[in-house]
PDB file of N, CA and C in Angstrom:
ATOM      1  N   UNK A   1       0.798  -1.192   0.000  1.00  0.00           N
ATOM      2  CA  UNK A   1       0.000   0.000   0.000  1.00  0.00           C
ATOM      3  C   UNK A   1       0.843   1.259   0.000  1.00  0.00           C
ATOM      4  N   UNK A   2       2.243   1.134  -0.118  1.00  0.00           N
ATOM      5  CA  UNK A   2       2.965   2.185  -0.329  1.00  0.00           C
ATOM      6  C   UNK A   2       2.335   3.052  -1.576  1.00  0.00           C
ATOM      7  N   UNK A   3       2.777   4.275  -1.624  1.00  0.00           N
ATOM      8  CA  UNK A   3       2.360   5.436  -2.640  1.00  0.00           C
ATOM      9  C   UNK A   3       1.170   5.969  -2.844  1.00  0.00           C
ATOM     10  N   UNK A   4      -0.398   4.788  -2.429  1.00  0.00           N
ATOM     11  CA  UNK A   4      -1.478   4.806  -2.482  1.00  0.00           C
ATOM     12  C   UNK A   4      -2.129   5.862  -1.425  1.00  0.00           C
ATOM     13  N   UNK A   5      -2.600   6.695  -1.627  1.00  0.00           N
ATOM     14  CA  UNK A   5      -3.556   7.358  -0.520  1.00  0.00           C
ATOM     15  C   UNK A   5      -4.924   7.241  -0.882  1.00  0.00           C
ATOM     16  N   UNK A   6      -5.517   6.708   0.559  1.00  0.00           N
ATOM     17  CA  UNK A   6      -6.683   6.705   0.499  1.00  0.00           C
ATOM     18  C   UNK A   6      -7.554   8.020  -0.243  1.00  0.00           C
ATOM     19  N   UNK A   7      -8.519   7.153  -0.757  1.00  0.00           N
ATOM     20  CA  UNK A   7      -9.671   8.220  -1.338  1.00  0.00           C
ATOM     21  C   UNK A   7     -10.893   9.210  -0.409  1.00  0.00           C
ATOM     22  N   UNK A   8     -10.670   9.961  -0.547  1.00  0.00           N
ATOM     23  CA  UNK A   8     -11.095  10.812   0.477  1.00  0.00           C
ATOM     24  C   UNK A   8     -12.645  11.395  -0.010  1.00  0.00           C
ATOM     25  N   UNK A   9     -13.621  11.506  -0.172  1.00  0.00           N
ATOM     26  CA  UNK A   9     -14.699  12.163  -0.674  1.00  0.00           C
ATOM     27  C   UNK A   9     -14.710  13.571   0.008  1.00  0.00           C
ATOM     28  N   UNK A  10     -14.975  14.134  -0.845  1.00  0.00           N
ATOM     29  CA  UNK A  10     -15.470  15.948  -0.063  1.00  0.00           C
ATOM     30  C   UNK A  10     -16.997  16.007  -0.315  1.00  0.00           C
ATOM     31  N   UNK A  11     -17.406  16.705   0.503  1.00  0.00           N
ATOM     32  CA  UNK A  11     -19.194  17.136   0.217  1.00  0.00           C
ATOM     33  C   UNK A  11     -19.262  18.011  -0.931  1.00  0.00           C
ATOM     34  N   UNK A  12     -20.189  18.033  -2.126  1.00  0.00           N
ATOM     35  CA  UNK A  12     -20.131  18.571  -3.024  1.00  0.00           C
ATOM     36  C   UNK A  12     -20.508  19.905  -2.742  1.00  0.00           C
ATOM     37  N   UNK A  13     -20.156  20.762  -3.238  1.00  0.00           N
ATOM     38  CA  UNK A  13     -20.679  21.943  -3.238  1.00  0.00           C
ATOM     39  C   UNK A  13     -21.967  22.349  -3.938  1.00  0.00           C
ATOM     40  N   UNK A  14     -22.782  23.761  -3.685  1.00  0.00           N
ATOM     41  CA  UNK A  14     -24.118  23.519  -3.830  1.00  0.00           C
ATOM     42  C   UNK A  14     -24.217  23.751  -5.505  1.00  0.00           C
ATOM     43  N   UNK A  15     -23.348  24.015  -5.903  1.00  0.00           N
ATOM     44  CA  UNK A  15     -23.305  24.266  -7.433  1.00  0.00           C
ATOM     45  C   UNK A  15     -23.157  23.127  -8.236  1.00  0.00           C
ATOM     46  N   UNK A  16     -22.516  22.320  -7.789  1.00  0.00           N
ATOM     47  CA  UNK A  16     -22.168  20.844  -7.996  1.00  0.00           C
ATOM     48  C   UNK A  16     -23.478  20.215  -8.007  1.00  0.00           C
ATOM     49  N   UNK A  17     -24.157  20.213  -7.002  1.00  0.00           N
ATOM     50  CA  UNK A  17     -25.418  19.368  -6.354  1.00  0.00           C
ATOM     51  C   UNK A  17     -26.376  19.744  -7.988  1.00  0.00           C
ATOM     52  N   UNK A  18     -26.531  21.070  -7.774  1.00  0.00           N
ATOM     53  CA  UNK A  18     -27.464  21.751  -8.919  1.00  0.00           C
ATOM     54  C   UNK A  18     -26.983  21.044 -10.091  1.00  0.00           C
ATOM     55  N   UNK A  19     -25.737  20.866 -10.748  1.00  0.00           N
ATOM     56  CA  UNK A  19     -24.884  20.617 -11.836  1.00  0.00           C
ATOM     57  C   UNK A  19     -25.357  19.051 -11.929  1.00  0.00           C
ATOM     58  N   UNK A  20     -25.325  18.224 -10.958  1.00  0.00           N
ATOM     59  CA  UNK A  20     -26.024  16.884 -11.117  1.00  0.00           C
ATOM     60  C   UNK A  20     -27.481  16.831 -11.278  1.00  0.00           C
ATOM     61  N   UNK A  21     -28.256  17.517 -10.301  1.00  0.00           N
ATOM     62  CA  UNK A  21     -29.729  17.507 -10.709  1.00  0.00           C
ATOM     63  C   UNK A  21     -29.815  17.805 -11.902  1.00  0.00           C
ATOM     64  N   UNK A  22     -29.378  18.831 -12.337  1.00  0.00           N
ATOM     65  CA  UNK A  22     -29.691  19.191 -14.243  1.00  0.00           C
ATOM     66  C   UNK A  22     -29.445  18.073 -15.077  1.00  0.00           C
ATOM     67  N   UNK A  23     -28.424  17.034 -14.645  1.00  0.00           N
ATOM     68  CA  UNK A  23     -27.908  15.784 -15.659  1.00  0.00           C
ATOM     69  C   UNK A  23     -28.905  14.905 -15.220  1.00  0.00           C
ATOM     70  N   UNK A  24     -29.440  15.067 -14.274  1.00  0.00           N
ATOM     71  CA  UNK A  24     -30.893  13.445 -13.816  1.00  0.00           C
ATOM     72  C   UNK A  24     -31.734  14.098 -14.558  1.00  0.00           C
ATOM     73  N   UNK A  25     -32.157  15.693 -14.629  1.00  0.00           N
ATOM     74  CA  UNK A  25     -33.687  16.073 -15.037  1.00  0.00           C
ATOM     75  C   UNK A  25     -33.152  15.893 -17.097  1.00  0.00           C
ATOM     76  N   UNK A  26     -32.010  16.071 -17.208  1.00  0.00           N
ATOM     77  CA  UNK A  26     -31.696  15.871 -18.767  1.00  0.00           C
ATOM     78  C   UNK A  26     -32.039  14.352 -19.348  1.00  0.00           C
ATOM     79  N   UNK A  27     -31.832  13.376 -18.850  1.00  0.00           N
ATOM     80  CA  UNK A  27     -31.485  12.206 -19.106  1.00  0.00           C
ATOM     81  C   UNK A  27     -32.864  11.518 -18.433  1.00  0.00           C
ATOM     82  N   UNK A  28     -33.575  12.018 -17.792  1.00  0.00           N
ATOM     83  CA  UNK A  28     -35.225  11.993 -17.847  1.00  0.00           C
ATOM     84  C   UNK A  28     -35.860  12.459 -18.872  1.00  0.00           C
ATOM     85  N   UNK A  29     -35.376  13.211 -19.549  1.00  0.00           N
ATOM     86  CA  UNK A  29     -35.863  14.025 -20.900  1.00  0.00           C
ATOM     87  C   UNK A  29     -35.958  13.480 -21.817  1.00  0.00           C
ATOM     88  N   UNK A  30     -34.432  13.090 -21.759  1.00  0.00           N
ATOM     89  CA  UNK A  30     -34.070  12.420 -22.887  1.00  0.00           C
ATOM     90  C   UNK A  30     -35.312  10.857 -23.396  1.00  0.00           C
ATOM     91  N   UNK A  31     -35.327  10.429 -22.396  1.00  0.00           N
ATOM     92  CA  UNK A  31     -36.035   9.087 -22.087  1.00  0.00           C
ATOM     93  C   UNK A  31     -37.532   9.474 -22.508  1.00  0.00           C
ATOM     94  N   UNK A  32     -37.968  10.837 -21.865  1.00  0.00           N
ATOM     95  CA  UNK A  32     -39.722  10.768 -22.485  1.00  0.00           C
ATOM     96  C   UNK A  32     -39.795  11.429 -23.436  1.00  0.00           C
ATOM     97  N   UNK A  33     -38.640  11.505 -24.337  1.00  0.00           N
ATOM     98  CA  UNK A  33     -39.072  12.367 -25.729  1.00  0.00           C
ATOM     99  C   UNK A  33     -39.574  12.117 -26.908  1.00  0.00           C
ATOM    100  N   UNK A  34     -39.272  10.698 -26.460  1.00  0.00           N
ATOM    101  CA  UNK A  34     -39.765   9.826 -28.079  1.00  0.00           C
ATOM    102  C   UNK A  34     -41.336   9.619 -27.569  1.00  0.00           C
ATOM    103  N   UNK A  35     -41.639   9.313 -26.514  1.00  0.00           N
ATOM    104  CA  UNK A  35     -43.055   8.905 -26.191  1.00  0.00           C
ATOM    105  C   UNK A  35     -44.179   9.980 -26.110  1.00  0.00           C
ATOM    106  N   UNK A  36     -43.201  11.092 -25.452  1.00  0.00           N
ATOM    107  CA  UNK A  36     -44.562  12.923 -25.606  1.00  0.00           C
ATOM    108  C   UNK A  36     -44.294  13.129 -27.532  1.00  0.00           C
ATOM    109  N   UNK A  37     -43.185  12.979 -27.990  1.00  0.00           N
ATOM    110  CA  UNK A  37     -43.151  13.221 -29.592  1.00  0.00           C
ATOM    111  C   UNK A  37     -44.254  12.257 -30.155  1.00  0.00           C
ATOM    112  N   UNK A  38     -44.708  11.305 -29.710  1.00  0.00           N
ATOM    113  CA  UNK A  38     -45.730   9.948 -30.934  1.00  0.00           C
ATOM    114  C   UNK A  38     -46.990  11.088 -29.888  1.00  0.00           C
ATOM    115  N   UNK A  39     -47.149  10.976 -28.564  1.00  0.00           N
ATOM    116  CA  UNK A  39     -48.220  11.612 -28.152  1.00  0.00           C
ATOM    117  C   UNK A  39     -48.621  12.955 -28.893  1.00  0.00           C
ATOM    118  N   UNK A  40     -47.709  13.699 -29.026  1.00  0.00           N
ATOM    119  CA  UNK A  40     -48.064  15.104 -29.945  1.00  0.00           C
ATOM    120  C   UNK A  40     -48.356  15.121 -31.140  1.00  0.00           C
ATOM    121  N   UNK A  41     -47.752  14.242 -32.092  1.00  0.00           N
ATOM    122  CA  UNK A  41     -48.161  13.734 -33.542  1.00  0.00           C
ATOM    123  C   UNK A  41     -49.677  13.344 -33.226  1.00  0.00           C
ATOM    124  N   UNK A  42     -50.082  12.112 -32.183  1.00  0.00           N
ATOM    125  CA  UNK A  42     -51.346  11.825 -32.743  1.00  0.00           C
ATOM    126  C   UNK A  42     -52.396  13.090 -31.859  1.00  0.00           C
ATOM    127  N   UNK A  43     -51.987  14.159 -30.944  1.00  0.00           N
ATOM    128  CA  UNK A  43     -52.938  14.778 -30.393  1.00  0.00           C
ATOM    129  C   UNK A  43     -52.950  16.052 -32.175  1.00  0.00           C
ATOM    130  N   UNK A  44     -52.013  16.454 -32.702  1.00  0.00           N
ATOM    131  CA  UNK A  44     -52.005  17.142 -33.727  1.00  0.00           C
ATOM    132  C   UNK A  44     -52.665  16.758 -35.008  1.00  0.00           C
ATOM    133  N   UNK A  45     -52.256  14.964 -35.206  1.00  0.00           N
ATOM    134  CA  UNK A  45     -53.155  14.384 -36.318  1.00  0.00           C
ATOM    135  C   UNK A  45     -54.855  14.664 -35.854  1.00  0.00           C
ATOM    136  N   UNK A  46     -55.345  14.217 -34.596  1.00  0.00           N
ATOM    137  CA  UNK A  46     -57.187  14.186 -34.352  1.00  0.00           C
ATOM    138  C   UNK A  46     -56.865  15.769 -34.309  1.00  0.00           C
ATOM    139  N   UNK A  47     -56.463  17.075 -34.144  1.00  0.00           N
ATOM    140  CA  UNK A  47     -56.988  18.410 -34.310  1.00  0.00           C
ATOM    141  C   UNK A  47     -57.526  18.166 -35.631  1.00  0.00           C
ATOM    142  N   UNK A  48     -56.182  18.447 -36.026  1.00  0.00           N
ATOM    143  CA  UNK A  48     -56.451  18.189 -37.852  1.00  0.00           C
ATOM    144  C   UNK A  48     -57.341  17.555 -38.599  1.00  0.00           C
ATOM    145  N   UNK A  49     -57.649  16.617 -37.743  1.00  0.00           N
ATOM    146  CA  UNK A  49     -58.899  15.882 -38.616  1.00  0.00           C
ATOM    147  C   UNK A  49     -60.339  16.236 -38.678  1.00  0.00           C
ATOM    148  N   UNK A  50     -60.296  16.596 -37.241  1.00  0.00           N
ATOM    149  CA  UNK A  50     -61.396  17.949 -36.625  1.00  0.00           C
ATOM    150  C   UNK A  50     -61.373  19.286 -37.425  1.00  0.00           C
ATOM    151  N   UNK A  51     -60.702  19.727 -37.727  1.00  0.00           N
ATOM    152  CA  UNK A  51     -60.398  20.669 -38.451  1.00  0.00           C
ATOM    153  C   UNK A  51     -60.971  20.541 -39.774  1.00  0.00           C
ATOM    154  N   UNK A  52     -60.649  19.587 -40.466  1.00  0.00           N
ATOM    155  CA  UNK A  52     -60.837  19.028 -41.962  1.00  0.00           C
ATOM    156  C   UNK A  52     -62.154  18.462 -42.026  1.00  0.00           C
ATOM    157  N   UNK A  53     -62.859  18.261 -40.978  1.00  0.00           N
ATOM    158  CA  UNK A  53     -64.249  17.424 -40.580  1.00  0.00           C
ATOM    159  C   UNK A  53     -64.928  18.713 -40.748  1.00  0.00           C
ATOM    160  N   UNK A  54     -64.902  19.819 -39.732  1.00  0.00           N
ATOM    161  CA  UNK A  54     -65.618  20.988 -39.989  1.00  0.00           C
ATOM    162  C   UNK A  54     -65.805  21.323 -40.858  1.00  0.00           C
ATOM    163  N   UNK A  55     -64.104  21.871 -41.683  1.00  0.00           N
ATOM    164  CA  UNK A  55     -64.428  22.406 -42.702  1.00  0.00           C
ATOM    165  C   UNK A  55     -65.190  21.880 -43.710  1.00  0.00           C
ATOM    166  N   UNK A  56     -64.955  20.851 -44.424  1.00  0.00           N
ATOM    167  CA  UNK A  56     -66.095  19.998 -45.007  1.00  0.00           C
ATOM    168  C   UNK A  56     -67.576  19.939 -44.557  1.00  0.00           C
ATOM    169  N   UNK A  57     -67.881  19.783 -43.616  1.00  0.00           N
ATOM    170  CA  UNK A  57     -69.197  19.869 -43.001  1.00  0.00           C
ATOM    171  C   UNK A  57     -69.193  21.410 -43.070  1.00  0.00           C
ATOM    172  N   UNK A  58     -69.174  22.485 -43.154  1.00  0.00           N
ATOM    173  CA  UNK A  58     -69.366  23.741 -43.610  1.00  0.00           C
ATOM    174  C   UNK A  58     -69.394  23.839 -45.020  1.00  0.00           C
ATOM    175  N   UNK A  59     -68.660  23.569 -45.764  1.00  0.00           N
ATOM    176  CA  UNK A  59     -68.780  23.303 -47.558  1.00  0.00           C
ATOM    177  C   UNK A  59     -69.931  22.501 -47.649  1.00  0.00           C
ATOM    178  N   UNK A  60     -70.215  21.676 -47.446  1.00  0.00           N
ATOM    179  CA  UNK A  60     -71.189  20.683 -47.833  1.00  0.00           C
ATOM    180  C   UNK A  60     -72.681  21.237 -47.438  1.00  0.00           C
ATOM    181  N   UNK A  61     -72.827  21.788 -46.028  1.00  0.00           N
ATOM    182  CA  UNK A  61     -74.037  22.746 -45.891  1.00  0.00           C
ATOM    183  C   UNK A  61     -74.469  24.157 -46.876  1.00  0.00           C
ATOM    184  N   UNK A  62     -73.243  24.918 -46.961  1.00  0.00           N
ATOM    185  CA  UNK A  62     -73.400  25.997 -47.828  1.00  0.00           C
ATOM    186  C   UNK A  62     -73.732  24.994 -49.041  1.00  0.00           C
ATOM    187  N   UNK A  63     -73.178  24.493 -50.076  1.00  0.00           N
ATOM    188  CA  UNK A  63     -73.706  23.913 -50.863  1.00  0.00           C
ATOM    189  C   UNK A  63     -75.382  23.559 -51.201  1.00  0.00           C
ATOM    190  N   UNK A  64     -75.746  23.084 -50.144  1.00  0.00           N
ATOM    191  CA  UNK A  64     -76.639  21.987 -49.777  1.00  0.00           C
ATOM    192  C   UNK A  64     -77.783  23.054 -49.662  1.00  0.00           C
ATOM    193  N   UNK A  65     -77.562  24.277 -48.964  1.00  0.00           N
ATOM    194  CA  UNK A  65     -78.332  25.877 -49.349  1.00  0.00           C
ATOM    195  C   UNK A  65     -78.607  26.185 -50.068  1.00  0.00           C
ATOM    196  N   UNK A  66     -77.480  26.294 -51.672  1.00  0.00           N
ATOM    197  CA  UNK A  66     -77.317  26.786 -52.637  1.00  0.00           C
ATOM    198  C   UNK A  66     -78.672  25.768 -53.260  1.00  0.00           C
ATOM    199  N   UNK A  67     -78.392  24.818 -53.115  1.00  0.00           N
ATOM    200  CA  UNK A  67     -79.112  23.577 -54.437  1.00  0.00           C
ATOM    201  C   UNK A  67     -80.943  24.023 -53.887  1.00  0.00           C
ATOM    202  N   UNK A  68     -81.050  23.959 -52.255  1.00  0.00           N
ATOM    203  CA  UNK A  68     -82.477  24.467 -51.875  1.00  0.00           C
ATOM    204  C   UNK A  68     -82.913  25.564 -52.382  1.00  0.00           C
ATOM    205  N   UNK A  69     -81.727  26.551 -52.185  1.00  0.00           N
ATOM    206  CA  UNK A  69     -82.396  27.838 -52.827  1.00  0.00           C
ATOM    207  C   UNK A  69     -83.032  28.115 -54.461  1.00  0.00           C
ATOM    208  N   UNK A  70     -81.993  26.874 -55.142  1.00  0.00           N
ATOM    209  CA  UNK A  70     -82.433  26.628 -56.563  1.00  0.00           C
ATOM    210  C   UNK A  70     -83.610  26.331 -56.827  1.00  0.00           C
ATOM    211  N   UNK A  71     -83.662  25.056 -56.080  1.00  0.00           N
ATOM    212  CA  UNK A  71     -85.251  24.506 -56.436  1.00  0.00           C
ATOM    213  C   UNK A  71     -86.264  25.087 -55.734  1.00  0.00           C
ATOM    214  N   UNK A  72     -86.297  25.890 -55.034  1.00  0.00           N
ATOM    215  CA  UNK A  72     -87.026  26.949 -53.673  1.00  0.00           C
ATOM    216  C   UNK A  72     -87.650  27.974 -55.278  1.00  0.00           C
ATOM    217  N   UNK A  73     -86.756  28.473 -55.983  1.00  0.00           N
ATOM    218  CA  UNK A  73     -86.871  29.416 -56.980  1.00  0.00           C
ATOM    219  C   UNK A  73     -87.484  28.712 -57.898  1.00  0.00           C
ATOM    220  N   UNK A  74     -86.722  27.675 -58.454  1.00  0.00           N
ATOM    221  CA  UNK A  74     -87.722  26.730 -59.550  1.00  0.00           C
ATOM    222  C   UNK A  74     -89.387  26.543 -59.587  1.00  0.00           C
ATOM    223  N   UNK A  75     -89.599  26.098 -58.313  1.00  0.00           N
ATOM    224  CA  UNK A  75     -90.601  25.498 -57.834  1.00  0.00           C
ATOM    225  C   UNK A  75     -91.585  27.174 -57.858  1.00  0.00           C
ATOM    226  N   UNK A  76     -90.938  28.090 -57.423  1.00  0.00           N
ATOM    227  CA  UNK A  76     -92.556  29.173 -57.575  1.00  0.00           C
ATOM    228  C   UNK A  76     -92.234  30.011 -59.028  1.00  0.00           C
ATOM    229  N   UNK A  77     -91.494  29.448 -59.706  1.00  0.00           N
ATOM    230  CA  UNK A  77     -91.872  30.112 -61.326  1.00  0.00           C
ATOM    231  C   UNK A  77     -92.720  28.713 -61.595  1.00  0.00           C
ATOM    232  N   UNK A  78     -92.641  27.295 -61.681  1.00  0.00           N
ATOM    233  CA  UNK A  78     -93.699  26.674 -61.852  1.00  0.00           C
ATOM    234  C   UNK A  78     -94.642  26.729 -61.173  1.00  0.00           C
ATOM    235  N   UNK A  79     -95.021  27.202 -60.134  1.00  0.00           N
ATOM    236  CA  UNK A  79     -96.480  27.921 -59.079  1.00  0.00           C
ATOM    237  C   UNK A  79     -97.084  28.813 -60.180  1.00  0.00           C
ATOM    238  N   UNK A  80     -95.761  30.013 -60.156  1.00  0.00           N
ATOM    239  CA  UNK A  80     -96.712  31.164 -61.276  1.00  0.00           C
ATOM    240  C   UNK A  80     -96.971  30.754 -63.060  1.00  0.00           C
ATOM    241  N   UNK A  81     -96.488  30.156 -63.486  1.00  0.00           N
ATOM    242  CA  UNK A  81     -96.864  29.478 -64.548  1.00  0.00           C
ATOM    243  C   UNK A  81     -97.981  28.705 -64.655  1.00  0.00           C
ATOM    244  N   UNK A  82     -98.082  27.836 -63.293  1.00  0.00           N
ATOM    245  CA  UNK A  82     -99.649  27.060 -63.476  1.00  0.00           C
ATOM    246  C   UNK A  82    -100.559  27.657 -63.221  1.00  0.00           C
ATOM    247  N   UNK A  83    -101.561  26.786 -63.513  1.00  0.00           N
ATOM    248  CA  UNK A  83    -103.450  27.376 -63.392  1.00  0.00           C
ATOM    249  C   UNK A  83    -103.332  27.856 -61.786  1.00  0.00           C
ATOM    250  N   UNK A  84    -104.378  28.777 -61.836  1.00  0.00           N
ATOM    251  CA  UNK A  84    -104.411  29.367 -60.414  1.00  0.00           C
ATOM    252  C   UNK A  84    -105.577  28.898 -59.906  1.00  0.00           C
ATOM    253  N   UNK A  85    -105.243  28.183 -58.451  1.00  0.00           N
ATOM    254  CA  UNK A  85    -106.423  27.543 -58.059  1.00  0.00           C
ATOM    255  C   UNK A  85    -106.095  28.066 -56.771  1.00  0.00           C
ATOM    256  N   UNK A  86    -107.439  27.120 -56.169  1.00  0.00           N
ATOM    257  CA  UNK A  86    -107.162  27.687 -54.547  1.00  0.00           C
ATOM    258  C   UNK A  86    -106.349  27.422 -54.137  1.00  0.00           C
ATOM    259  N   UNK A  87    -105.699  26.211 -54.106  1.00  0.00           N
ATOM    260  CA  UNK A  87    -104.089  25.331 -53.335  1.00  0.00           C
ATOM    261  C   UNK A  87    -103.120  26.511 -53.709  1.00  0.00           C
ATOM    262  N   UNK A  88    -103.180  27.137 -54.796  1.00  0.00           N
ATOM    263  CA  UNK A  88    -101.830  28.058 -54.943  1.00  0.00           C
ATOM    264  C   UNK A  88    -101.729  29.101 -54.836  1.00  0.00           C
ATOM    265  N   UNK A  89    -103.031  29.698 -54.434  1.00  0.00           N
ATOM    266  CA  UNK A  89    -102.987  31.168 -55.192  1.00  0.00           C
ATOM    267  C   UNK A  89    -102.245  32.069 -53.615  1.00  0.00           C
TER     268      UNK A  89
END
C-alpha cells in the first residue's frame, strides 16, 4: 500500500449538487421524448382531422343551401306558370 492514498470524498458543493440535478432532469428528458413526440403527432393528427371534418361539413351545408335555394326558386316560377287555383294562389 505504499504510494497509495486513500480516497477521500469531499461534500459537493451547492453548485455541484445543482450541476447533477440538471444531468438526472436531462437524461429523464431524454427518455420521455420519443413517447410525448408519438403523443403530440397523434394529439395534432385528431386536431387536424377535426379541423378538416368541420371544414367539409361547412362546404357541404353551404352547398346543400345553394341547391335548396335553386329549387325553392324553380318550384314558384312553376307555381306562377300554373293554373291558379285555390291550393296556390
Amino acid at each position: 500500500m505504499e504510494g497509495k492514498t486513500p480516497e477521500t470524498r469531499r461534500p459537493l458543493t451547492p453548485a455541484q449538487k445543482q450541476l447533477v440535478q440538471r444531468q438526472m432532469e436531462l437524461e429523464h428528458w431524454k427518455k420521455r421524448s420519443k413517447q410525448l413526440r408519438s403523443r403530440n403527432a397523434i394529439t395534432g393528427l385528431a386536431i387536424g382531422a377535426f379541423v378538416v371534418g368541420l371544414f367539409s361539413y361547412t362546404i357541404l351545408s353551404v352547398k346543400q343551401e345553394k341547391i335548396m335555394d335553386e329549387i325553392d326558386g324553380e318550384a314558384k316560377i312553376v307555381i306562377m306558370k300554373g293554373p291558379r287555383t285555390g291550393a296556390n294562389s
